[in-house]
Protein backbone atom coordinates (compact mmCIF):
# COMPACT_ATOMS: atom_id res chain seq x y z
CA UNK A 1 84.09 -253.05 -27.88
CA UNK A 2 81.86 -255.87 -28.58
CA UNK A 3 79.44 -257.27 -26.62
CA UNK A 4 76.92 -259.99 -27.60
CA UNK A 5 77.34 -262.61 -30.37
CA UNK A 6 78.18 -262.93 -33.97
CA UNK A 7 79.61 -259.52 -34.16
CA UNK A 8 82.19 -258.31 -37.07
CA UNK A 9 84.62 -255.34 -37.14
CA UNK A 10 86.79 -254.95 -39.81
CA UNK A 11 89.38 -251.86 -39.75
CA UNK A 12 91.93 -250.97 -41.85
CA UNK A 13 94.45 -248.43 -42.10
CA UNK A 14 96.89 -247.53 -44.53
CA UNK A 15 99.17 -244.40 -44.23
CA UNK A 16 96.67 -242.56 -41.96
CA UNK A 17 98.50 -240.56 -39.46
CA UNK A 18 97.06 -239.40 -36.21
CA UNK A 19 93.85 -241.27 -36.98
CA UNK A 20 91.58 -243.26 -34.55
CA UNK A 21 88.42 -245.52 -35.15
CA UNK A 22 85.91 -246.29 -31.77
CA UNK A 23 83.68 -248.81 -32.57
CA UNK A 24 80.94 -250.27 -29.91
CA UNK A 25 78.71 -252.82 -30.94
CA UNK A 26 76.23 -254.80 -28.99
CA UNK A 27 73.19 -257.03 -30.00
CA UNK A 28 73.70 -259.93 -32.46
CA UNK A 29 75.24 -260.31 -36.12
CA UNK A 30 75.88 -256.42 -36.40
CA UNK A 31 79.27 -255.64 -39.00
CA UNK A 32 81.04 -252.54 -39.54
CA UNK A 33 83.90 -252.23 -41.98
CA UNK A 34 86.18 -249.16 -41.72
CA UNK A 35 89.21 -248.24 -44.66
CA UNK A 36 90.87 -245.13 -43.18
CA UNK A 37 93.92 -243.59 -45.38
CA UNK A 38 95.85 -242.43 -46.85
CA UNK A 39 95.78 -239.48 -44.99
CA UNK A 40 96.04 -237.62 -41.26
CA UNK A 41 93.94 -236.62 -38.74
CA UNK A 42 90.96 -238.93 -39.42
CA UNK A 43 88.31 -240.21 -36.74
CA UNK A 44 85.31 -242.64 -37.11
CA UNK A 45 83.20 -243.23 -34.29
CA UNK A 46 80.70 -245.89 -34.57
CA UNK A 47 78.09 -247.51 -32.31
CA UNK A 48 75.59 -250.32 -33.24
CA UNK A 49 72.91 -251.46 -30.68
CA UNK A 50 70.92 -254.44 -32.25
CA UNK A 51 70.92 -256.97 -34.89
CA UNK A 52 72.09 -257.35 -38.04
CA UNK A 53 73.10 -253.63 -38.63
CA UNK A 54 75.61 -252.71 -41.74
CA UNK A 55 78.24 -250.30 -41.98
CA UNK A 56 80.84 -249.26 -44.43
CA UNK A 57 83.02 -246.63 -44.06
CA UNK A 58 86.26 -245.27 -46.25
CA UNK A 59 87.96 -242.06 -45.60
CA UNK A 60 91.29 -240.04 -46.80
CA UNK A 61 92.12 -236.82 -46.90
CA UNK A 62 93.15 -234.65 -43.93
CA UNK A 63 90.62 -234.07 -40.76
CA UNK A 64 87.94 -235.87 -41.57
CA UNK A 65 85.10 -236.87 -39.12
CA UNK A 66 81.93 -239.53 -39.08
CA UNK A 67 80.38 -240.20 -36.19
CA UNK A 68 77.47 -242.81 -37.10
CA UNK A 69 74.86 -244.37 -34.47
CA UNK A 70 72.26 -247.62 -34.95
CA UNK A 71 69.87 -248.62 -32.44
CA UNK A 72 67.56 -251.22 -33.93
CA UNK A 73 67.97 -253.52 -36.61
CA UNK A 74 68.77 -253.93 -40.05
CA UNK A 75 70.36 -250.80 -40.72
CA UNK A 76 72.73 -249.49 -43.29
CA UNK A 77 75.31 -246.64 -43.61
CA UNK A 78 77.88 -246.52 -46.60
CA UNK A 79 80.06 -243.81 -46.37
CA UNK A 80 82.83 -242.16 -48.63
CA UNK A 81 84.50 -238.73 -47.13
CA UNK A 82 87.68 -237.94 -49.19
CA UNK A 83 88.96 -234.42 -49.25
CA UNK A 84 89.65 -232.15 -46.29
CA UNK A 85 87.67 -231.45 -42.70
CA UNK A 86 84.59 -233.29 -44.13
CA UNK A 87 82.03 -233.70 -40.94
CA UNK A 88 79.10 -236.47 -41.10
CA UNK A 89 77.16 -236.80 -38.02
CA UNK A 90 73.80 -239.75 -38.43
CA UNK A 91 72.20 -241.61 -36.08
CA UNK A 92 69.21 -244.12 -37.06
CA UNK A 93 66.71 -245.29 -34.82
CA UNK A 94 64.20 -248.50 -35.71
CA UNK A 95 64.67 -250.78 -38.56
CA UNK A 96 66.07 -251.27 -41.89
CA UNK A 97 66.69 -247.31 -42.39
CA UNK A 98 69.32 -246.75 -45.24
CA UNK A 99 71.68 -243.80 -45.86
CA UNK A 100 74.35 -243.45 -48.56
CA UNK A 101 76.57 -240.14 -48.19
CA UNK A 102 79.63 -239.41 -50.55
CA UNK A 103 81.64 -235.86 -49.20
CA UNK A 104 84.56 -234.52 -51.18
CA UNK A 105 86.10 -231.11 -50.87
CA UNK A 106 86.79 -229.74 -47.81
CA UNK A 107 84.20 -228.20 -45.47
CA UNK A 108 81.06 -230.03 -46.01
CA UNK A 109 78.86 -231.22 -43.22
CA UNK A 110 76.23 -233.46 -43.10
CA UNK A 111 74.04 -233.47 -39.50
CA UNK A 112 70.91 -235.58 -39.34
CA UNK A 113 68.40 -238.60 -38.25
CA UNK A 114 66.11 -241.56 -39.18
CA UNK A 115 63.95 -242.28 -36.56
CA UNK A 116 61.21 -245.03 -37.61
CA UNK A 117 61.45 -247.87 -40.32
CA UNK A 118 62.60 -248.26 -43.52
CA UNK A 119 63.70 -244.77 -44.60
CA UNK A 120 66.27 -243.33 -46.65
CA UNK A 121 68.66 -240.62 -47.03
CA UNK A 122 70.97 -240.17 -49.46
CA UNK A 123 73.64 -237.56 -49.90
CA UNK A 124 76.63 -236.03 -52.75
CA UNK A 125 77.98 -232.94 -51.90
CA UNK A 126 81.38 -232.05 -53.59
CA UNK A 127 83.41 -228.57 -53.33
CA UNK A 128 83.31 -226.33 -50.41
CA UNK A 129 81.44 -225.52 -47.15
CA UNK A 130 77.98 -227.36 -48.37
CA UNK A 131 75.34 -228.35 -45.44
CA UNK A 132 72.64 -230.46 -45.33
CA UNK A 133 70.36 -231.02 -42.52
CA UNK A 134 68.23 -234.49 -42.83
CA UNK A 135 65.70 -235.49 -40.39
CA UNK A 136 62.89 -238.10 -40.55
CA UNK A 137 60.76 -239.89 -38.34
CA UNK A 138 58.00 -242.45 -39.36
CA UNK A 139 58.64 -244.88 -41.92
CA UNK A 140 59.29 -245.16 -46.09
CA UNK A 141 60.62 -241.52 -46.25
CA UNK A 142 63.02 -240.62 -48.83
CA UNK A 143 65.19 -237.91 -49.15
CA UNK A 144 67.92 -237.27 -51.87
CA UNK A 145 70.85 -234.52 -51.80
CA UNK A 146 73.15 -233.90 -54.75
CA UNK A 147 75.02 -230.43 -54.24
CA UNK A 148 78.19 -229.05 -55.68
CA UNK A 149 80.15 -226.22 -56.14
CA UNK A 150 80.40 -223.70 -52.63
CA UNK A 151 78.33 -222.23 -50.35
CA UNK A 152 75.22 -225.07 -50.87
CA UNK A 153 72.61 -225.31 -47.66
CA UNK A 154 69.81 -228.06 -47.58
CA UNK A 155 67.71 -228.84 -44.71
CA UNK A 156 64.72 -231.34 -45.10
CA UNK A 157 62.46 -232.46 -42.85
CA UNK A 158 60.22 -235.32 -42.84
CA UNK A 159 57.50 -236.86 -40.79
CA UNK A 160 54.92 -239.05 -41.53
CA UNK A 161 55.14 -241.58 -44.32
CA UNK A 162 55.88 -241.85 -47.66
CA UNK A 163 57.40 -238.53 -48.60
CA UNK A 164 59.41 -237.66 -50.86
CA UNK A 165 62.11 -234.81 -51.05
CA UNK A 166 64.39 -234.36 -53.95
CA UNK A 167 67.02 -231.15 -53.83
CA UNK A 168 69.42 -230.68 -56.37
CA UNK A 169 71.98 -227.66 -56.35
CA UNK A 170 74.90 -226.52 -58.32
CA UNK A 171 76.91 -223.13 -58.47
CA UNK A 172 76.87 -220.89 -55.21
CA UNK A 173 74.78 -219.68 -52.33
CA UNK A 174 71.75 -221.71 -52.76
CA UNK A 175 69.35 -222.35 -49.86
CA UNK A 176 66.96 -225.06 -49.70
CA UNK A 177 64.66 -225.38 -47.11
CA UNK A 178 61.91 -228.66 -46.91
CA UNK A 179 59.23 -229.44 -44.82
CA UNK A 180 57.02 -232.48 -45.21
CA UNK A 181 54.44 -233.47 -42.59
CA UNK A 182 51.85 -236.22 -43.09
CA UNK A 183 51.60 -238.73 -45.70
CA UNK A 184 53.02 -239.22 -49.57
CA UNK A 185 54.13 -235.61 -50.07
CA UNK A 186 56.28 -234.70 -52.94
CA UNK A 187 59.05 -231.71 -53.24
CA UNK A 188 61.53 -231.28 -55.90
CA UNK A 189 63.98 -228.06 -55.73
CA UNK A 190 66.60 -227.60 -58.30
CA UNK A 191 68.53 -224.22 -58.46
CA UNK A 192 71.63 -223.99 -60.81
């Protein structure tokens, strides 16, 4: 559904069986672009309230799931889930807010928020049944995931301004757990 003016949705599917894209866009100039397939089961829900909001989305694999919400303006999502039963829930509140998530594997699942202006998450998980948890509110946050292997958790969780959160994890069974409150905090957490 769109509602307002200027809007742009974009879908394609190739070869994606039993897949389904809902889209809802209101506001002015928002675009979403969606490349499901090859691949079965697939489902990308998307909803953009505002102006000028970005998405990009390409999945394959077998049950894959994004569900991805804007409300404000200026905000961008690219998203790459390949792999199987990959689950990426984000919604982003205020302006020009940024996240970049890459899932591959099966099992991985990515839950969070931006709430505020100009923050950003980024995200690579690859292999099996790695979590993250991402939540931010205030503005010029920045939080960075790279895990791989099995058994990864992450949680961060930022408020304030101008923190920083870096977690890096490889191998198995690592927990990560980040908590930044205030302003220009810094956390790095590597485990191999």
């Amino acid at each position: 559904q769109q509602f307002g003016s200027l809007q742009d949705a974009s879908v394609h599917q190739y070869k994606a069986d039993h897949s389904q894209v809902t889209a809802e866009q209101t506001g002015e100039a928002n675009s979403l672009l969606v490349e499901q397939g090859p691949g079965v089961n697939l489902s990308a829900t998307l909803t953009q309230h505002g102006v000028g909001n970005r998405y990009a989305l390409e999945q394959s694999g077998e049950g894959n799931t994004v569900d991805l919400g804007a409300h404000g303006d200026n905000n961008r999502a690219q998203v790459t889930q390949a792999g199987s039963y990959n689950e990426l829930y984000f919604d982003q509140n205020g302006n020009d807010n940024l996240l970049v998530a890459d899932q591959r594997g099966s099992d991985n699942r990515f839950d969070g928020s931006s709430n505020g202006s100009e923050n950003l998450v980024s995200l690579d998980q690859g292999g099996a049944y790695n979590r993250a948890f991402a939540h931010q509110s205030g503005y010029l946050n920045t939080a960075e995931f790279v895990q791989s292997g099995g058994y990864n958790s992450a949680h961060v969780v930022q408020s304030g301004s101008l923190n920083q959160a870096v977690v890096n994890q490889a191998g198995y069974n690592h927990i990560s757990n980040i908590g930044q409150f205030g302003t220009a905090n810094v956390a790095t957490a590597i485990q191999r």
